[in-house]
PDB file of N, CA and C in Angstrom:
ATOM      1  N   UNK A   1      93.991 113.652  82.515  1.00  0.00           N
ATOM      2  CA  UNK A   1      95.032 114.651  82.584  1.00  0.00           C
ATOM      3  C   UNK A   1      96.377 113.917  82.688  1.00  0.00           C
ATOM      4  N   UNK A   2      97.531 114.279  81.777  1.00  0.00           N
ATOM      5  CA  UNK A   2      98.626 113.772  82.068  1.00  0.00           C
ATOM      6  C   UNK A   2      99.420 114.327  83.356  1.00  0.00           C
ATOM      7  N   UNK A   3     100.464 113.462  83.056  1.00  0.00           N
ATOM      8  CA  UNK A   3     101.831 114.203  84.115  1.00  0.00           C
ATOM      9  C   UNK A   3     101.748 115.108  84.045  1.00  0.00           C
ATOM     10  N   UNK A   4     102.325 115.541  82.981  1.00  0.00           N
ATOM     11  CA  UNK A   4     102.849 116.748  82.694  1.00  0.00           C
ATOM     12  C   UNK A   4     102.063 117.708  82.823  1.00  0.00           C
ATOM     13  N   UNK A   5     100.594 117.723  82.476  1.00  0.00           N
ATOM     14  CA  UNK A   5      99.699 118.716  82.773  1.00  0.00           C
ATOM     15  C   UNK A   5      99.439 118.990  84.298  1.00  0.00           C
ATOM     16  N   UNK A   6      99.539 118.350  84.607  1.00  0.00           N
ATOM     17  CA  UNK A   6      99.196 117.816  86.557  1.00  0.00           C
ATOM     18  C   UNK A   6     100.738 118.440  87.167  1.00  0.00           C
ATOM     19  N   UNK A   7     101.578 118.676  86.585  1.00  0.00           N
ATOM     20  CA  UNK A   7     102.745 119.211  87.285  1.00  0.00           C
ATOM     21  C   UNK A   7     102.881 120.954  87.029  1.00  0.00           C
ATOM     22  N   UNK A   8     102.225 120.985  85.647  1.00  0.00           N
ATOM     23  CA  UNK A   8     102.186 121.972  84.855  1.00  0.00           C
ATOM     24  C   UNK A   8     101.543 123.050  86.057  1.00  0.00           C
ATOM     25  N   UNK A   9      99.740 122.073  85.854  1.00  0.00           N
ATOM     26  CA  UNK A   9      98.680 122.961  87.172  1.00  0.00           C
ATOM     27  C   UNK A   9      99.316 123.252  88.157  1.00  0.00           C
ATOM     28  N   UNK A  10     100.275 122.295  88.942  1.00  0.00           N
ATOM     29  CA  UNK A  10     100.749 122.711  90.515  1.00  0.00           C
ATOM     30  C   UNK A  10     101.184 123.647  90.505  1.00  0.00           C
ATOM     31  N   UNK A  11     102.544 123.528  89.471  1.00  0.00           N
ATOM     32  CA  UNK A  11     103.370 125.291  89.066  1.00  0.00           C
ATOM     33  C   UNK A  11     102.508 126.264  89.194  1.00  0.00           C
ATOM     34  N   UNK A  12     101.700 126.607  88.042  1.00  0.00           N
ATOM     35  CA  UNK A  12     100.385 127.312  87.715  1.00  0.00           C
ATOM     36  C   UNK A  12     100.202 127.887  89.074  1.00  0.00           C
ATOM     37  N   UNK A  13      99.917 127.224  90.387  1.00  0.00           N
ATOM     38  CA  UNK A  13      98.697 127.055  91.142  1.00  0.00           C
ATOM     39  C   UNK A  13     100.293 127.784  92.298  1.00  0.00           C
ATOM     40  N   UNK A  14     101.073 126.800  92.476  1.00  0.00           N
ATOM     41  CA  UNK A  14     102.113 127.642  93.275  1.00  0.00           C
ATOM     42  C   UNK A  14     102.616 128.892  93.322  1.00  0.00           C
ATOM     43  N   UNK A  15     102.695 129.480  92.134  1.00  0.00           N
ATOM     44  CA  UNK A  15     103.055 130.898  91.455  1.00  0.00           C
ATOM     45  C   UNK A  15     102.262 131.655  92.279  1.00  0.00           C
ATOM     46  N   UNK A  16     100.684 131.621  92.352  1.00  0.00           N
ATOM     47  CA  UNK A  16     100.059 132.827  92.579  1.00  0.00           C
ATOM     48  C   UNK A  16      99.566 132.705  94.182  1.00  0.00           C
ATOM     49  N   UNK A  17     100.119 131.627  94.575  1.00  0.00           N
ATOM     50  CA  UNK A  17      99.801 131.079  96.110  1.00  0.00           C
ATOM     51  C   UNK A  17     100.473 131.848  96.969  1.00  0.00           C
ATOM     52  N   UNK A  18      99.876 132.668  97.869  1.00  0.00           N
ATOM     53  CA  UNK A  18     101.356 133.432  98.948  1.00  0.00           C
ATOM     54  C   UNK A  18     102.369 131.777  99.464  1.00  0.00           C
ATOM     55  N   UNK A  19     103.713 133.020  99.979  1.00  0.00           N
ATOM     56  CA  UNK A  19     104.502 132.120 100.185  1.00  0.00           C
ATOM     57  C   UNK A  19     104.171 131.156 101.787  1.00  0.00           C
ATOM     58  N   UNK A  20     103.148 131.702 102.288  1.00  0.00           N
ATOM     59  CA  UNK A  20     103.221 130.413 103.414  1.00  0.00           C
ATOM     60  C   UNK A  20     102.227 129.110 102.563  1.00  0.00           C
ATOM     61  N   UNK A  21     101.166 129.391 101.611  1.00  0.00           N
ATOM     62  CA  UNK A  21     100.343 128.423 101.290  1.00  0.00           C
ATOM     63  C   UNK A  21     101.169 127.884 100.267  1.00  0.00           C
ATOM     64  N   UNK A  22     102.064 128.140 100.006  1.00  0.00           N
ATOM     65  CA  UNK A  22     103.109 127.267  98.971  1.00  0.00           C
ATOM     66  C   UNK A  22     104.182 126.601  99.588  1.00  0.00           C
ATOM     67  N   UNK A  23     104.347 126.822 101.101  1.00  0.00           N
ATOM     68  CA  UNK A  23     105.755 126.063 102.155  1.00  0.00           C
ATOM     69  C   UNK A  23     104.676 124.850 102.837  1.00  0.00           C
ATOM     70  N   UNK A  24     102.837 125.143 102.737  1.00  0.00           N
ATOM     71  CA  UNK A  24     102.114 124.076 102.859  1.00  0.00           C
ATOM     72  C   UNK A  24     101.735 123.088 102.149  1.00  0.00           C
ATOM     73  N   UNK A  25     101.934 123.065 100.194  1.00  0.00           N
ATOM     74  CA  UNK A  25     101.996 122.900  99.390  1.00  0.00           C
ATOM     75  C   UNK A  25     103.395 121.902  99.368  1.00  0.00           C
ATOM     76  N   UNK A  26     104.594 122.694  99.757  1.00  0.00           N
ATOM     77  CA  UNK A  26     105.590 121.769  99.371  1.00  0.00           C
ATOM     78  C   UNK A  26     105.506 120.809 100.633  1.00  0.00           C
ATOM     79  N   UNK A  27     105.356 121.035 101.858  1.00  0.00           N
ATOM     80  CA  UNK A  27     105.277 120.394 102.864  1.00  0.00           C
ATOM     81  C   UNK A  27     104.707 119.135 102.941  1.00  0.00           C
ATOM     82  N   UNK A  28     103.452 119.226 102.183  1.00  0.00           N
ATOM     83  CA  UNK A  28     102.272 117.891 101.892  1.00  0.00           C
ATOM     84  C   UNK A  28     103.097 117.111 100.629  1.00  0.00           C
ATOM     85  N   UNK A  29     103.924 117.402  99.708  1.00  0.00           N
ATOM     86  CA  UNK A  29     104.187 117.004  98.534  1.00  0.00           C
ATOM     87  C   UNK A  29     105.050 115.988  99.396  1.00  0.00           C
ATOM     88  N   UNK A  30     106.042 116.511 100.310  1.00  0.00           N
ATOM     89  CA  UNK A  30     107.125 116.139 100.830  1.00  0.00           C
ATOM     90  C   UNK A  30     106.459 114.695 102.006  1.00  0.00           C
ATOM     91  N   UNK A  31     105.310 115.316 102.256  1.00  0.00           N
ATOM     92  CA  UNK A  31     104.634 113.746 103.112  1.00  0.00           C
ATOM     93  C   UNK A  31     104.000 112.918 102.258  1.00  0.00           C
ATOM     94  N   UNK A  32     103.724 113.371 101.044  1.00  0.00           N
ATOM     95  CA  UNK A  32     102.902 112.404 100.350  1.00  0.00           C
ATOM     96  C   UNK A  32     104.299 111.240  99.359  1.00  0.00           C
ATOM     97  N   UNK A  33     105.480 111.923  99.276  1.00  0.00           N
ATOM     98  CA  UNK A  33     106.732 111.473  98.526  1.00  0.00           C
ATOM     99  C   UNK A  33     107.271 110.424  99.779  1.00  0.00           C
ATOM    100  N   UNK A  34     107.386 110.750 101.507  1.00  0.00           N
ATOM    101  CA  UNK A  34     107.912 109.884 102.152  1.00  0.00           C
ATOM    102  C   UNK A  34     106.544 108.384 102.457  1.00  0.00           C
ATOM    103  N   UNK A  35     105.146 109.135 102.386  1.00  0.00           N
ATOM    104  CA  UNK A  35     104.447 107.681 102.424  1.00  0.00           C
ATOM    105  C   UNK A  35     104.956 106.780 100.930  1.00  0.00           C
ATOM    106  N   UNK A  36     105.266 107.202  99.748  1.00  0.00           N
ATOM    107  CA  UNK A  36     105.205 106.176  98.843  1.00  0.00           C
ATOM    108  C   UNK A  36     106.543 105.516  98.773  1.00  0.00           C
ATOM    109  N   UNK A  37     107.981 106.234  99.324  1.00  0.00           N
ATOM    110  CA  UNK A  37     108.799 105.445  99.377  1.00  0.00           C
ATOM    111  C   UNK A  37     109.084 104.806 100.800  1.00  0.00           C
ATOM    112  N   UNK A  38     107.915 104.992 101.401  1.00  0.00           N
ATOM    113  CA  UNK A  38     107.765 103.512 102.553  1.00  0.00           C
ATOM    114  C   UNK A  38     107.089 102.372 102.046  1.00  0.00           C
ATOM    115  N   UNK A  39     105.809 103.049 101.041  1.00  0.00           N
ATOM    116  CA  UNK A  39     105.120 101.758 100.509  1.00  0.00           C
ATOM    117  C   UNK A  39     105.845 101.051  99.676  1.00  0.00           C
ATOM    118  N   UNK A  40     107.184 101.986  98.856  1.00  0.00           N
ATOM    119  CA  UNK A  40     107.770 100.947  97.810  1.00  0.00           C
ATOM    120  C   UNK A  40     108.714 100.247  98.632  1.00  0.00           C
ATOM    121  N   UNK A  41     109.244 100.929  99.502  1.00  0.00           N
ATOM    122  CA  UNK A  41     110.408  99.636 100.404  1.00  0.00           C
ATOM    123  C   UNK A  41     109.297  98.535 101.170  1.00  0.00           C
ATOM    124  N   UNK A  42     108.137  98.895 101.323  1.00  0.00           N
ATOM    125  CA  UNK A  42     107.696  97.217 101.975  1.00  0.00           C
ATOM    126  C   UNK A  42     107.001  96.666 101.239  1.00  0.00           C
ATOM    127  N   UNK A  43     106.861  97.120 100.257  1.00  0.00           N
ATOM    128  CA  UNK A  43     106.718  96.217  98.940  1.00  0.00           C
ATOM    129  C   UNK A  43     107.783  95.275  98.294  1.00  0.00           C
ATOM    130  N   UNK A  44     108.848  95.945  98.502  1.00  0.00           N
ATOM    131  CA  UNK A  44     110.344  95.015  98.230  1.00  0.00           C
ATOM    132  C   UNK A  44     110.639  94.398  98.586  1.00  0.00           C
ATOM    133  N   UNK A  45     110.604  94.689 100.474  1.00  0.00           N
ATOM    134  CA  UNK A  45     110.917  93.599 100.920  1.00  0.00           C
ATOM    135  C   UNK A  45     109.520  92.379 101.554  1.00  0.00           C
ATOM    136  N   UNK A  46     108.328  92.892 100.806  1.00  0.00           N
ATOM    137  CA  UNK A  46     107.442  92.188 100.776  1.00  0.00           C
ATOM    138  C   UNK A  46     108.079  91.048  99.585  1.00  0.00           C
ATOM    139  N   UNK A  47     108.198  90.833  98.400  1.00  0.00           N
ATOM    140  CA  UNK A  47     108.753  90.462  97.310  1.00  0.00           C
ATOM    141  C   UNK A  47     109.777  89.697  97.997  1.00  0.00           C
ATOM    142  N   UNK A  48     110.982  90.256  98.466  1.00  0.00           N
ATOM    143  CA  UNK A  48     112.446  89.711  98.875  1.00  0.00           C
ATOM    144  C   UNK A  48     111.945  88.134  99.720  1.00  0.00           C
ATOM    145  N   UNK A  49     111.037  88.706 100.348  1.00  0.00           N
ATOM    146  CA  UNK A  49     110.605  87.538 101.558  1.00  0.00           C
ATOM    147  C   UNK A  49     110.102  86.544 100.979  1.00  0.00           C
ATOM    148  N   UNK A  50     108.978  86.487 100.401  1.00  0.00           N
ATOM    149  CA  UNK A  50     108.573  85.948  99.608  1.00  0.00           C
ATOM    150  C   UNK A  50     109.179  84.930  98.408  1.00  0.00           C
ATOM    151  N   UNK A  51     109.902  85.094  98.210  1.00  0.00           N
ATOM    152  CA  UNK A  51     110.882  84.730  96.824  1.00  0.00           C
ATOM    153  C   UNK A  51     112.024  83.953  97.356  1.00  0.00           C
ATOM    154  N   UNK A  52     112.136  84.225  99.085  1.00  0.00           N
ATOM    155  CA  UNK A  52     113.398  83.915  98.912  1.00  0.00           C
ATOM    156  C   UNK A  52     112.918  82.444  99.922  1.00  0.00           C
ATOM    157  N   UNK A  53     114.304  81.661  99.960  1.00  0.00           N
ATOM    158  CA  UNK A  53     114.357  79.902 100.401  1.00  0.00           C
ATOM    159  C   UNK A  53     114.893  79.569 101.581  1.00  0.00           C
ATOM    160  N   UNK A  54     114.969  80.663 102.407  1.00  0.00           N
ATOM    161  CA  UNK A  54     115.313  80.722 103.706  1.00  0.00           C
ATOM    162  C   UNK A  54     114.589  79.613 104.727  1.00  0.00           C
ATOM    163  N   UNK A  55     113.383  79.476 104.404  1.00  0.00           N
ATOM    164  CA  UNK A  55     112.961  78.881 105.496  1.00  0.00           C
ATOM    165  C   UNK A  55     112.187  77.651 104.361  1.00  0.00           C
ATOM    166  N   UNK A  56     112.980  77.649 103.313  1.00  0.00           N
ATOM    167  CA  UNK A  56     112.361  76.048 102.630  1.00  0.00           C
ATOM    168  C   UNK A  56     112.647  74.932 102.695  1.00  0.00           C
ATOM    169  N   UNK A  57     113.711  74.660 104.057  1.00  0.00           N
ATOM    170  CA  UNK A  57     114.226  73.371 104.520  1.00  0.00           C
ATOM    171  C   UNK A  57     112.544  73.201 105.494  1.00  0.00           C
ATOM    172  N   UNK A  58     111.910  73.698 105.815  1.00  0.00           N
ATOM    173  CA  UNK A  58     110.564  73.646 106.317  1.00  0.00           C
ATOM    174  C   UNK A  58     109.737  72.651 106.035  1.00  0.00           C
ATOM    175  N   UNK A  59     109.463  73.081 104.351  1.00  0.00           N
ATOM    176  CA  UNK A  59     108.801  72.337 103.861  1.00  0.00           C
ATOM    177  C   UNK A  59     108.758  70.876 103.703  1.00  0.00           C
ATOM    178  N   UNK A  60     110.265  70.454 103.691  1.00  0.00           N
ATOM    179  CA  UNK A  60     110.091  68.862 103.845  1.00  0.00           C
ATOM    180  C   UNK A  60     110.000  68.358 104.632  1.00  0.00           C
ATOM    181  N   UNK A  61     109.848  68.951 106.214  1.00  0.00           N
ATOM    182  CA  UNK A  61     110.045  68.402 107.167  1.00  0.00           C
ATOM    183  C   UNK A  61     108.800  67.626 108.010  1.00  0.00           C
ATOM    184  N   UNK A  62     108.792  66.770 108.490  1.00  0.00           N
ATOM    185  CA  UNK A  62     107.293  65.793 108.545  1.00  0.00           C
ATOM    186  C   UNK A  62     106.576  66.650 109.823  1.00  0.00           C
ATOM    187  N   UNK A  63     105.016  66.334 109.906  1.00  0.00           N
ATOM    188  CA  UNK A  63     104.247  66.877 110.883  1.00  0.00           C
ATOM    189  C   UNK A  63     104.474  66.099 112.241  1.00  0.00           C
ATOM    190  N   UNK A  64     104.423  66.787 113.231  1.00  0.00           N
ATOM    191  CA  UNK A  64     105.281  65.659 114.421  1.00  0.00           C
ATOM    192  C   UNK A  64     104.216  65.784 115.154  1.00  0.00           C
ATOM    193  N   UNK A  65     103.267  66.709 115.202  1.00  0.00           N
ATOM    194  CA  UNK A  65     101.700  66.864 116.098  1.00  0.00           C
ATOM    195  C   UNK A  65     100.910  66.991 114.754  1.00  0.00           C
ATOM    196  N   UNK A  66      99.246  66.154 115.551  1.00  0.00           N
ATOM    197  CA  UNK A  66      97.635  66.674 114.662  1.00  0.00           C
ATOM    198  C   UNK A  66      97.036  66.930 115.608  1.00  0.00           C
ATOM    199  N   UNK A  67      95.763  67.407 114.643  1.00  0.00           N
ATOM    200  CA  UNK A  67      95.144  68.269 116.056  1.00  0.00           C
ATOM    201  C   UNK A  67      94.184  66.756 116.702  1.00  0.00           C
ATOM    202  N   UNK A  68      94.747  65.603 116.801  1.00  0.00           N
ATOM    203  CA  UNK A  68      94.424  64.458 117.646  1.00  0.00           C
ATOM    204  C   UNK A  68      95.087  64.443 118.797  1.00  0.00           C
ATOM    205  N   UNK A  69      96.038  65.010 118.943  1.00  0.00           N
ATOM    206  CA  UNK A  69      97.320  65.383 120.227  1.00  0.00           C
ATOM    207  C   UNK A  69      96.640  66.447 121.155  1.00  0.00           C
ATOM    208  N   UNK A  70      95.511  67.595 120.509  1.00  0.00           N
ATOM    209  CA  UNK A  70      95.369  67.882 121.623  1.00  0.00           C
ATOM    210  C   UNK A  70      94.429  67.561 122.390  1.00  0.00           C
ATOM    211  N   UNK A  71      94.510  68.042 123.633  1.00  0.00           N
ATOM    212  CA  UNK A  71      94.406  67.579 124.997  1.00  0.00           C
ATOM    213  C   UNK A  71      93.484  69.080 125.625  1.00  0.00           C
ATOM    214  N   UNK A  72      91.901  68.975 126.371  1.00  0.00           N
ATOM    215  CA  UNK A  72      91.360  70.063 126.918  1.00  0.00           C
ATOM    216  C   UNK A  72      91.799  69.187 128.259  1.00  0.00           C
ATOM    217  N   UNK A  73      91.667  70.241 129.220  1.00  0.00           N
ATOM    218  CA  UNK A  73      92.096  70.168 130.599  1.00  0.00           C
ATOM    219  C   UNK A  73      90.881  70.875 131.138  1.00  0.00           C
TER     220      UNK A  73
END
């Protein structure tokens, strides 16, 4: 089924819905629209982090402990 058919049905399906099962209808649309633009912002700044060289003075920096340093007590 496309988009368009899948938006088409909701219409369809909203029309003949009384008006409280259609303010439950938009209600869920409206939680299901704020989970995906949380998943796309921590996806971004999943990406941003990732990509970026903030902490790549790190990488050259020598190991100053091994795990021969430690010590049980």
């Amino acid at each position: 089924m496309t988009r368009e058919a899948i938006i088409q049905k909701t219409i369809q399906a909203l029309q003949v819905l009384p008006e409280e099962k259609a303010v439950q209808v938009s209600e869920f649309a409206d939680f299901m629209l704020q989970k995906y633009e949380d998943l796309t912002l921590q996806q971004g700044i999943q990406t941003l982090q990732s990509e970026s060289e903030t902490f790549h003075f790190l990488t050259d920096e020598e190991d100053l402990y091994s795990s021969a340093d430690v010590k049980e007590k």
